[in-house]
Protein backbone atom coordinates (compact mmCIF):
# COMPACT_ATOMS: atom_id res chain seq x y z
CA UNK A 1 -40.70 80.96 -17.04
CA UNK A 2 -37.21 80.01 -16.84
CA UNK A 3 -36.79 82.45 -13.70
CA UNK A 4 -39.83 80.82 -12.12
CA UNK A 5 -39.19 76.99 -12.68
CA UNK A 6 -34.96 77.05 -13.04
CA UNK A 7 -34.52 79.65 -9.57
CA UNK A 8 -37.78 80.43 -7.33
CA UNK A 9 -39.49 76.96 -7.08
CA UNK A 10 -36.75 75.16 -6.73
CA UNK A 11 -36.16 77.85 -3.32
CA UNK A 12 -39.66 78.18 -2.25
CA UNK A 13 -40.66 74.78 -2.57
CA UNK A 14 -38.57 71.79 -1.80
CA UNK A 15 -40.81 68.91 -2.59
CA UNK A 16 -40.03 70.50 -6.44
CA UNK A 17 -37.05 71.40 -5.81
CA UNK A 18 -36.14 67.84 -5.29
CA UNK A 19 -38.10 66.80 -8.51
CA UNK A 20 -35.99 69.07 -10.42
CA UNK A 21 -32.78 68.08 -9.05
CA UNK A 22 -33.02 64.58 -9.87
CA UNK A 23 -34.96 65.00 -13.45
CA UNK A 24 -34.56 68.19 -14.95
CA UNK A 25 -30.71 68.61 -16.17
CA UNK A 26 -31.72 72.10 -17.47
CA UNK A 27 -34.31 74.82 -19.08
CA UNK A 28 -33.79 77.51 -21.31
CA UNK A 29 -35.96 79.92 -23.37
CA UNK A 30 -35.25 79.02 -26.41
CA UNK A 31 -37.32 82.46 -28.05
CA UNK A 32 -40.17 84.29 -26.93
CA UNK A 33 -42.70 81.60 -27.23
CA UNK A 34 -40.49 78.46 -26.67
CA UNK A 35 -39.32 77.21 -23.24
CA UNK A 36 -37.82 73.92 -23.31
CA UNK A 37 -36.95 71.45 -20.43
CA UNK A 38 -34.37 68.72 -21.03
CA UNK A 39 -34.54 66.18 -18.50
CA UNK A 40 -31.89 63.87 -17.36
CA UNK A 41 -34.18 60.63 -17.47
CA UNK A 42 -37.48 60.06 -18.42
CA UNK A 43 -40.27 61.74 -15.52
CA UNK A 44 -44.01 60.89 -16.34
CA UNK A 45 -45.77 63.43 -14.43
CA UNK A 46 -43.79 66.09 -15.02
CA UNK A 47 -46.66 68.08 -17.52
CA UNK A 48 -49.04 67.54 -14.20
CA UNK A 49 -46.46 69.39 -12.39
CA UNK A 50 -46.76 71.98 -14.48
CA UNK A 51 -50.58 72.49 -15.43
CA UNK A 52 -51.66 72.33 -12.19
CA UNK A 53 -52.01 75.58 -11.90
CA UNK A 54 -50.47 75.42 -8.17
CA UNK A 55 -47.18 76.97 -9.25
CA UNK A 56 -47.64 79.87 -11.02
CA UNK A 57 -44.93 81.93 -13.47
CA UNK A 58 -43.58 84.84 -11.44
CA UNK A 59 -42.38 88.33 -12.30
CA UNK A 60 -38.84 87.85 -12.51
CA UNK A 61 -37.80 91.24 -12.27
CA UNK A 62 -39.61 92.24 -9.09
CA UNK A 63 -37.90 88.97 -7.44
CA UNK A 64 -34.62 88.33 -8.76
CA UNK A 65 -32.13 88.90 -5.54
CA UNK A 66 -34.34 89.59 -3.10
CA UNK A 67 -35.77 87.33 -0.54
CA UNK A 68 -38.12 85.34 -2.19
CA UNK A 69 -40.10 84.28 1.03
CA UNK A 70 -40.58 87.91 2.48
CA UNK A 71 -41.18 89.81 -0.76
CA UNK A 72 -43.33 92.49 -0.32
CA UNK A 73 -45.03 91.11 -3.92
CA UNK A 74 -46.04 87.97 -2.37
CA UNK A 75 -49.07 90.07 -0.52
CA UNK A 76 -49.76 92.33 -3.55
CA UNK A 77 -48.90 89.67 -6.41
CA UNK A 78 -48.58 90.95 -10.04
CA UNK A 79 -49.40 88.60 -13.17
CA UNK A 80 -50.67 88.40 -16.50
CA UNK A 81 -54.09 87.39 -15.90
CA UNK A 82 -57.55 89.40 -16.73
CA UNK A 83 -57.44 90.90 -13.04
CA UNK A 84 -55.28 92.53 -11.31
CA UNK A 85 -54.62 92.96 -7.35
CA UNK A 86 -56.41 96.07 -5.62
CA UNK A 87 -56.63 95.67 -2.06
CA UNK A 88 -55.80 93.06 0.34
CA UNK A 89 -58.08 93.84 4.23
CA UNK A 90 -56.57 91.22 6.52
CA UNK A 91 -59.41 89.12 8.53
CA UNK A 92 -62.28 91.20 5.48
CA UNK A 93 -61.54 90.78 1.76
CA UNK A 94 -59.52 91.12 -1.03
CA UNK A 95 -59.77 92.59 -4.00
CA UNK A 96 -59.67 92.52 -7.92
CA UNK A 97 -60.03 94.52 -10.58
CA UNK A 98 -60.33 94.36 -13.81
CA UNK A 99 -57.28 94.34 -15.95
CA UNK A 100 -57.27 97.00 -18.59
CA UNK A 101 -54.35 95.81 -20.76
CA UNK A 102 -55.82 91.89 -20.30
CA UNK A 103 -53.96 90.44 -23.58
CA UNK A 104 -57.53 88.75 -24.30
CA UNK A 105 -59.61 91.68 -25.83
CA UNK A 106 -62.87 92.09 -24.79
CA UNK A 107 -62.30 89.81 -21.51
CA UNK A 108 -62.72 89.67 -18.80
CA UNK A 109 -66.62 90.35 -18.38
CA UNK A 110 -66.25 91.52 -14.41
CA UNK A 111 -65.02 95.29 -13.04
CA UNK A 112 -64.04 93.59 -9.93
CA UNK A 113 -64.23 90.46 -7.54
CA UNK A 114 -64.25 90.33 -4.07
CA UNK A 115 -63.34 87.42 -1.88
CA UNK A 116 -64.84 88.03 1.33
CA UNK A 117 -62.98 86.32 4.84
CA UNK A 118 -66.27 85.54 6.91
CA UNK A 119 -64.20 82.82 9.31
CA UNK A 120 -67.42 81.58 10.34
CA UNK A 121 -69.54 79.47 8.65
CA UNK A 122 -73.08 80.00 9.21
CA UNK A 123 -72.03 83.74 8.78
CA UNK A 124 -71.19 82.44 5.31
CA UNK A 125 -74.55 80.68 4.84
CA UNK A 126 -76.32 83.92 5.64
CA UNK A 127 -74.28 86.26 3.85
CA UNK A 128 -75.52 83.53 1.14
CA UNK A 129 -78.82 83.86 1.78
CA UNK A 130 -79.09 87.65 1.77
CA UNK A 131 -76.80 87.69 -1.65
CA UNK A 132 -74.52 89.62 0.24
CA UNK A 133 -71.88 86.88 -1.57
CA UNK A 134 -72.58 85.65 -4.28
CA UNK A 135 -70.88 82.48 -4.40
CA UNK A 136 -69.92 79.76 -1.72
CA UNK A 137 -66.74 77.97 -2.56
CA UNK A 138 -66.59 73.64 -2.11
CA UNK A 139 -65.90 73.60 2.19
CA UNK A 140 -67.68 76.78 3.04
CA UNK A 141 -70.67 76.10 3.91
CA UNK A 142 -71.02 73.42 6.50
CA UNK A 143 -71.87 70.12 5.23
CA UNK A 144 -75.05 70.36 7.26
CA UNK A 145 -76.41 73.85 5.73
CA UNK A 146 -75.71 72.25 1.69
CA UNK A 147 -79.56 70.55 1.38
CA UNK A 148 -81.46 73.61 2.62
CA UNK A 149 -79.05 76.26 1.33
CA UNK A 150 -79.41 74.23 -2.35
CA UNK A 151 -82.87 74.05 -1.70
CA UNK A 152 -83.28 78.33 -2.05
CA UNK A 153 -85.35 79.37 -5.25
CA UNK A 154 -82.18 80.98 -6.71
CA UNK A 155 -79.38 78.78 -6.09
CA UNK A 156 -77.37 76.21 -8.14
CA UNK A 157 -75.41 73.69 -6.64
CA UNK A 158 -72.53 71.35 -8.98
CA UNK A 159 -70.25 69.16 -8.30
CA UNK A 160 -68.35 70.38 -11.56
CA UNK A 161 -64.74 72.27 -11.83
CA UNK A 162 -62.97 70.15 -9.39
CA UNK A 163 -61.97 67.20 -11.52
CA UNK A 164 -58.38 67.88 -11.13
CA UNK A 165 -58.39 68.49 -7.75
CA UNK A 166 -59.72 64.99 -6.40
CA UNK A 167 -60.17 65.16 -3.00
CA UNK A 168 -59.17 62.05 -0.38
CA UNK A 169 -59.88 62.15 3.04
CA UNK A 170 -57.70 59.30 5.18
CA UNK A 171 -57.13 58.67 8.62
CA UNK A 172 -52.70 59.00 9.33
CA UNK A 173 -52.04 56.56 11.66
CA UNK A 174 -48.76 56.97 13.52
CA UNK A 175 -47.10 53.33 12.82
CA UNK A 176 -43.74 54.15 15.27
CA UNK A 177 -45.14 52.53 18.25
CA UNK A 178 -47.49 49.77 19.80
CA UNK A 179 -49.85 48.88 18.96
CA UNK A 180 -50.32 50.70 15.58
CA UNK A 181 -46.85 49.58 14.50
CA UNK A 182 -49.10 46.10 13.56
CA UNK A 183 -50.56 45.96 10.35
CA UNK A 184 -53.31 43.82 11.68
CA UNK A 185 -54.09 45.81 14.17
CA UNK A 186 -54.51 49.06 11.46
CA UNK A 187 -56.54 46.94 8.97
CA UNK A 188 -58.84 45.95 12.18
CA UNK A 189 -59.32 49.88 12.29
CA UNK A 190 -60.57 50.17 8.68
CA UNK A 191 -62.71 47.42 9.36
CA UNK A 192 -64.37 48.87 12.03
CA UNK A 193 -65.18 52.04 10.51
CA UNK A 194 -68.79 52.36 8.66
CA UNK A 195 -67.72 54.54 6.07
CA UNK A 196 -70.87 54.49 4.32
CA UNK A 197 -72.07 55.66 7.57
CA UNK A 198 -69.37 58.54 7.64
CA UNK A 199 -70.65 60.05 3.90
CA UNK A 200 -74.22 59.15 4.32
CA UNK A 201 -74.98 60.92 8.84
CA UNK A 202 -71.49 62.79 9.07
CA UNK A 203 -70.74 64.50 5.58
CA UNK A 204 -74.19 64.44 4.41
CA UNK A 205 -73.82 62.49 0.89
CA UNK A 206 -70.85 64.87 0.22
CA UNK A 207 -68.80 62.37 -0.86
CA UNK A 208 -68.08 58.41 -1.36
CA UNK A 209 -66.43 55.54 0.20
CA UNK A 210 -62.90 55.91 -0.82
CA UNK A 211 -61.73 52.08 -2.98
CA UNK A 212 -58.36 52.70 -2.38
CA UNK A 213 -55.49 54.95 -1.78
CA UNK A 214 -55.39 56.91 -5.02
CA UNK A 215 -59.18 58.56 -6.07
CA UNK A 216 -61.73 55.77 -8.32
CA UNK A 217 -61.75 59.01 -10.77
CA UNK A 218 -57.51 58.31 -11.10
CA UNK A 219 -56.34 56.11 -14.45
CA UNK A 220 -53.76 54.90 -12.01
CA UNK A 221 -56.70 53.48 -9.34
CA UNK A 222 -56.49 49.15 -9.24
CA UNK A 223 -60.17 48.59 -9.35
CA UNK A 224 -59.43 45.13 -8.57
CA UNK A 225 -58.02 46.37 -5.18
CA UNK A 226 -59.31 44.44 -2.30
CA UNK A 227 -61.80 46.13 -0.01
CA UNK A 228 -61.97 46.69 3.62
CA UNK A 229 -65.78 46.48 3.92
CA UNK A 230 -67.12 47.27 7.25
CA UNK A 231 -66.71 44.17 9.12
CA UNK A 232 -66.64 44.51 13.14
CA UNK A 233 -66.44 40.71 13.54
CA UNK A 234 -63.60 40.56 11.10
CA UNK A 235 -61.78 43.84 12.76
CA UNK A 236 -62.32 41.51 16.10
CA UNK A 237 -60.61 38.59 14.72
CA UNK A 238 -57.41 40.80 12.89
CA UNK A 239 -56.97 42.56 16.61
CA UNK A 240 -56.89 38.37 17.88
CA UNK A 241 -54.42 37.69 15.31
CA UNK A 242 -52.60 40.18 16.14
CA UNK A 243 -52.06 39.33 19.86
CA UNK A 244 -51.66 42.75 21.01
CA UNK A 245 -53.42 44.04 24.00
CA UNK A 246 -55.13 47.02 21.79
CA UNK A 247 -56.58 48.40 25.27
CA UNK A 248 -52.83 48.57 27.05
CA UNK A 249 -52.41 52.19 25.48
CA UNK A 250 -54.42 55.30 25.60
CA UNK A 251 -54.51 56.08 21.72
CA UNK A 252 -54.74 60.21 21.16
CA UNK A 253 -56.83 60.93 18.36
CA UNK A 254 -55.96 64.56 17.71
CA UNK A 255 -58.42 66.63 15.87
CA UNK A 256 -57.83 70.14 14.19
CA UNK A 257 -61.31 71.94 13.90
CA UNK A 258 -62.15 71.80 10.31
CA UNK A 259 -65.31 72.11 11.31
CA UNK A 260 -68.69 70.38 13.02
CA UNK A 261 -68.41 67.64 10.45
CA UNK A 262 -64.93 66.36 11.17
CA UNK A 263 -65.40 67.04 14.69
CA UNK A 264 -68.49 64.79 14.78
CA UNK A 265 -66.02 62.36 13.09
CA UNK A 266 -63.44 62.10 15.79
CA UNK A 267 -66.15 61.28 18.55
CA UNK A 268 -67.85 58.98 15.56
CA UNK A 269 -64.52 57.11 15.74
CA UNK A 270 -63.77 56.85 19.08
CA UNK A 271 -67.18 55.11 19.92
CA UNK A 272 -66.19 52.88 16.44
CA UNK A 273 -62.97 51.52 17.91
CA UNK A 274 -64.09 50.63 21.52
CA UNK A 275 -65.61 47.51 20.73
CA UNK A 276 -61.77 46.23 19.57
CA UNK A 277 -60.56 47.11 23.07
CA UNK A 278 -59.32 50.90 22.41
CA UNK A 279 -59.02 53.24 24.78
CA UNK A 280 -59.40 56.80 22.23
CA UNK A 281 -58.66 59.96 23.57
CA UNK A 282 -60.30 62.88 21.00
CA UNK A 283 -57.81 65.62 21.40
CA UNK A 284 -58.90 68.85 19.91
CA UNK A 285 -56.59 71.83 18.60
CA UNK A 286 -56.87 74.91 16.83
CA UNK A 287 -55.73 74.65 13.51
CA UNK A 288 -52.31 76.12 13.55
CA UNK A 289 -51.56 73.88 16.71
CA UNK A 290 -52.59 70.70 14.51
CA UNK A 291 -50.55 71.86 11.80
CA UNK A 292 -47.69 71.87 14.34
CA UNK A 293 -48.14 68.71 16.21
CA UNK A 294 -48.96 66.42 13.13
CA UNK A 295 -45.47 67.93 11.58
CA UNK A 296 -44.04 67.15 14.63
CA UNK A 297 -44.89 63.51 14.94
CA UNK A 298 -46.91 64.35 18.40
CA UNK A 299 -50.32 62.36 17.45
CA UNK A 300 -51.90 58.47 16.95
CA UNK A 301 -53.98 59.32 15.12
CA UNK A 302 -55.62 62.54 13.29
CA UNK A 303 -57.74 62.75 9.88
CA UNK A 304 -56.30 64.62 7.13
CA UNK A 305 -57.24 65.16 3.17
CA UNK A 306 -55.35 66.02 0.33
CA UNK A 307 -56.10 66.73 -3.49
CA UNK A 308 -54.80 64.23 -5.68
CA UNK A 309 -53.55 66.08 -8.84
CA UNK A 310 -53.57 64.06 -11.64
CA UNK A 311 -50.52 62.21 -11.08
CA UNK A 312 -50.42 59.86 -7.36
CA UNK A 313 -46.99 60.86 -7.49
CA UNK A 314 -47.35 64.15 -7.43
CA UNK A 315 -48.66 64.46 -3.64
CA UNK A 316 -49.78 60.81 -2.25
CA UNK A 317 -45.78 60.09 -2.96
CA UNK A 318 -44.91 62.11 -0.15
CA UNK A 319 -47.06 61.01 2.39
CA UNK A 320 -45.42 57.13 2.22
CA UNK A 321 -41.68 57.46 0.68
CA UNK A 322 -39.10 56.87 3.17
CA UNK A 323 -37.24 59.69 2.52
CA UNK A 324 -40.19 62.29 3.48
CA UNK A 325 -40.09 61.20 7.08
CA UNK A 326 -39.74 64.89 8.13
CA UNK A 327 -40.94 67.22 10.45
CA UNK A 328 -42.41 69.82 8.16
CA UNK A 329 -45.51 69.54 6.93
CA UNK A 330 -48.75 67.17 8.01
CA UNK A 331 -48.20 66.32 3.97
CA UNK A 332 -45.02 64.50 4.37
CA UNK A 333 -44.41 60.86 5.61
CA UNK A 334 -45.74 61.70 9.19
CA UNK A 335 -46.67 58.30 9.85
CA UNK A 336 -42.96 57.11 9.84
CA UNK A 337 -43.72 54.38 7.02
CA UNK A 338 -40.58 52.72 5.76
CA UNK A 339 -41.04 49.69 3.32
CA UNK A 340 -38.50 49.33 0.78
CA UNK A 341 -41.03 47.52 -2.00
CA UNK A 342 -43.25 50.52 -1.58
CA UNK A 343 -40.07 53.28 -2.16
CA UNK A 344 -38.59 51.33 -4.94
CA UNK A 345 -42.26 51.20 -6.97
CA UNK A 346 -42.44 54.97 -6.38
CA UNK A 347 -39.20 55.69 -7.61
CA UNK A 348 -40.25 52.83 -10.92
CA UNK A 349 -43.49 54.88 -11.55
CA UNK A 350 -41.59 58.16 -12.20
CA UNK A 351 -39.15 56.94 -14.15
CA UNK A 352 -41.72 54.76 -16.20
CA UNK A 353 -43.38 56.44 -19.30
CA UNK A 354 -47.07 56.43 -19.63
CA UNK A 355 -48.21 53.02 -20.68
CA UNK A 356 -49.54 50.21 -19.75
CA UNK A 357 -46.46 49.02 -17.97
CA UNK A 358 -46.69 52.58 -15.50
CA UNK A 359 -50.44 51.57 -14.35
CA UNK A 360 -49.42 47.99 -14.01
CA UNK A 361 -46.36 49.66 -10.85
CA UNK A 362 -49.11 51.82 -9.71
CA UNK A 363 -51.63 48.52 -9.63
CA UNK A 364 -48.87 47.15 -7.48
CA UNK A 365 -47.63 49.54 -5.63
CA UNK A 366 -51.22 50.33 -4.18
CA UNK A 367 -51.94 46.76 -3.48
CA UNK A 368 -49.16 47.34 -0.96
CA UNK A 369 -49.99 50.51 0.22
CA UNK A 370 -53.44 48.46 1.20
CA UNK A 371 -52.21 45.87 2.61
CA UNK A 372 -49.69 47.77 4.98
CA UNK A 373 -52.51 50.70 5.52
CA UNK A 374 -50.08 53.17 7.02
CA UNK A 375 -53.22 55.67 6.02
CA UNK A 376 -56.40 54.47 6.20
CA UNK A 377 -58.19 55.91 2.80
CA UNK A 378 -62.11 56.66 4.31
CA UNK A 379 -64.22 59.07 1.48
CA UNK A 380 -63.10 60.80 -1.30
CA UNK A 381 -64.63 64.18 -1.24
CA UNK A 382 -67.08 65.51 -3.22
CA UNK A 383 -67.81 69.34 -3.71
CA UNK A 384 -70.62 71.16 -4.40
CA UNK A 385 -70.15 75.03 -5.17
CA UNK A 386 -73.11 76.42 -4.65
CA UNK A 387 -73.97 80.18 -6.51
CA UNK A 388 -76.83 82.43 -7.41
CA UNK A 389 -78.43 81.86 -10.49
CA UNK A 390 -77.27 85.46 -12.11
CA UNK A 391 -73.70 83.72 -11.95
CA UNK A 392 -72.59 82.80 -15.17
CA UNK A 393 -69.90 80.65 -16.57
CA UNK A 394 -68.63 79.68 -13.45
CA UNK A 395 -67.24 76.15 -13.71
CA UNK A 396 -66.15 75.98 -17.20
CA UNK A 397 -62.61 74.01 -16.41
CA UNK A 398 -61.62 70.98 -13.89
CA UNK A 399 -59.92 73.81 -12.02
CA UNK A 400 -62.87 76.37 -12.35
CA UNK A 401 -62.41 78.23 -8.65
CA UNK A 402 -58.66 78.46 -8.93
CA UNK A 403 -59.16 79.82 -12.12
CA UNK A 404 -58.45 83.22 -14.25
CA UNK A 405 -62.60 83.89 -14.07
CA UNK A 406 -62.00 85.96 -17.33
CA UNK A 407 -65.53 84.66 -18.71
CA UNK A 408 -67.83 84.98 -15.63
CA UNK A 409 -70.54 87.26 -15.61
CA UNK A 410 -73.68 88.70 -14.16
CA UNK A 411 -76.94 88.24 -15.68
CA UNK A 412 -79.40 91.06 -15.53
CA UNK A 413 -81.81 90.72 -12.51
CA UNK A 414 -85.24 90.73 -14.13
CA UNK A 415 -87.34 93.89 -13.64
């Protein structure tokens, strides 16, 4: 544990690494059982950091002095939990197995899992169908296949097991030049987008209209936040305001191919924004080229999602403090936001203990957040896992797919 948090996160992951810097002033086993941090100054979200279950404990002596990044145990990790690694088939499966020495006796229930890599996904839906899988993660089946593949005699669907990970879909508008550098101009975006009409005839009821920019579900949420209801006449009168000539640049709305869903919201969005006067340009990339030109700054605008973890801080932080403007990651500050309130609140709700005074700085720091709208919050996400009745004790936990699985099992198929 030490090993893990004190040396390899710190490496492998700098948004941590920076955490730990500034907070934690040192760890240290202090038996067997007992791992203690001592932190320099009080940091609220640090047990969400921890128990997210994103940032496992590693095997220190299969990485101490090597190179963390290109360690052959990376592909072929090694852990504690009730399965171990068998087989890793790039581009077919992986696979578990059962861990014989599990420290849990009599767990887990399964001799194996399988994770099958079927890239497309009505390939997925019929592997479904023919119980050739068993299960269908939250995102792999296409929104459009959920009613009829829920529908099937044999099938549950819930909605269960990703509490944790809340899910917020936003549009990233790139505020560096005209005319998105006006906040007018981006609330007259919001405005013009029918997000009911996203959820309901894009995502298929998979979801809801997002209040804000940190999940309804969050304790940190202002639920008297002011709403940008879908207004066109409104969005007409902020662009007026605004006395920009919205039409005067081609705006490139780059699109990754998540899939049919978000592709049909791109186009959904360009026809939204021409009654303002916008001239959108749908630009659409493979995945690895989005990843590359949203790091890189090279967009207007492009529709992203992340999983809110508990804590705001935790990930929205990085996609508005001024100090993440960086070209690594579509989850940093790629929309070039710099406001000083906003960075000093962020900086006030980690150092604040839980309390009522912490949810009053997050009240107010989302207020601004809303009223600047460098990120346009549109649905949060909702996601069904869908799995054949013999499946049981799937979703026991508010992280139930990312979890160990050690109490999943089969039920007899009736003769």
């Amino acid at each position: 544990v030490v090993f893990s948090f004190q040396t390899f996160y710190p490496e492998v992951d700098k948004r941590l690494g920076g955490v730990f810097t500034e907070y934690v002033d040192s760890i240290t086993a202090k038996d067997p059982l007992q791992v203690v941090f001592q932190l320099k100054k009080p940091f609220a979200p640090l047990l969400s950091a921890l128990g997210s279950g994103l940032r496992p404990v590693v095997p220190k002596h299969l990485y101490e002095n090597t190179d963390f990044r290109n360690n052959p145990y990376n592909l072929k990790p090694v852990g504690t939990g009730p399965f171990v690694f068998v087989e890793w088939k790039r581009g077919a499966y992986i696979k578990l197995a059962k861990n014989p020495d599990y420290w849990k006796k009599g767990l887990p229930h399964l001799d194996a899992i399988i994770f099958h890599v079927i890239p497309d996904g009505s390939s997925r839906a019929a592997a479904f169908e023919r119980n050739d899988v068993q299960v269908l993660r939250s995102g792999d089946a296409d929104y459009s296949d959920l009613k009829r593949l829920t529908a099937l005699p044999d099938v549950q669907s819930s909605e269960k097991g990703w509490e944790l990970y809340s899910g917020l879909a936003f549009l990233q508008i790139n505020t560096r030049k005209p005319p998105l550098n006006n906040p007018k101009v981006r609330q007259a975006i919001l405005y013009a987008l029918n997000r009911q009409f996203i959820v309901d005839n894009i995502f298929f009821g998979s979801g809801k209209v997002a209040p804000g920019q940190f999940v309804s579900t969050s304790p940190y949420h202002d639920p008297q936040l002011p709403q940008y209801t879908y207004d066109v006449k409104k969005a007409k009168a902020l662009i007026a305001e605004s006395g920009v000539d919205v039409g005067a640049v081609r705006i490139r709305l780059l699109n990754g191919e998540k899939g049919g869903a978000w592709e049909r919201l791109a186009e959904y969005t360009k026809q939204a924004l021409q009654p303002l006067g916008f001239k959108v340009q749908v630009v659409t990339s493979d995945a690895a080229t989005w990843f590359q030109r949203v790091s890189d700054w090279d967009f207007d605008l492009t529709y992203n999602f992340i999983f809110q973890i508990g804590d705001p801080y935790l990930t929205n932080a990085y996609l508005y403090r001024s100090d993440y403007i960086l070209k690594t990651s579509p989850f940093a500050n790629v929309s070039g936001y710099n406001s000083p309130e906003a960075d000093a609140l962020w900086t006030q709700v980690a150092n604040t203990p839980e309390g009522p005074e912490r949810t009053r700085l997050y009240s107010q720091l989302e207020n601004v957040l809303n009223t600047d709208l460098p990120i346009a919050p549109i649905f949060e996400m909702r996601y069904p896992t869908l799995f054949h009745k013999e499946v049981k004790n799937l979703l026991q936990t508010a992280t139930s797919l990312n979890e160990d699985y050690e109490s999943v099992y089969l039920d007899a198929p009736a003769p």
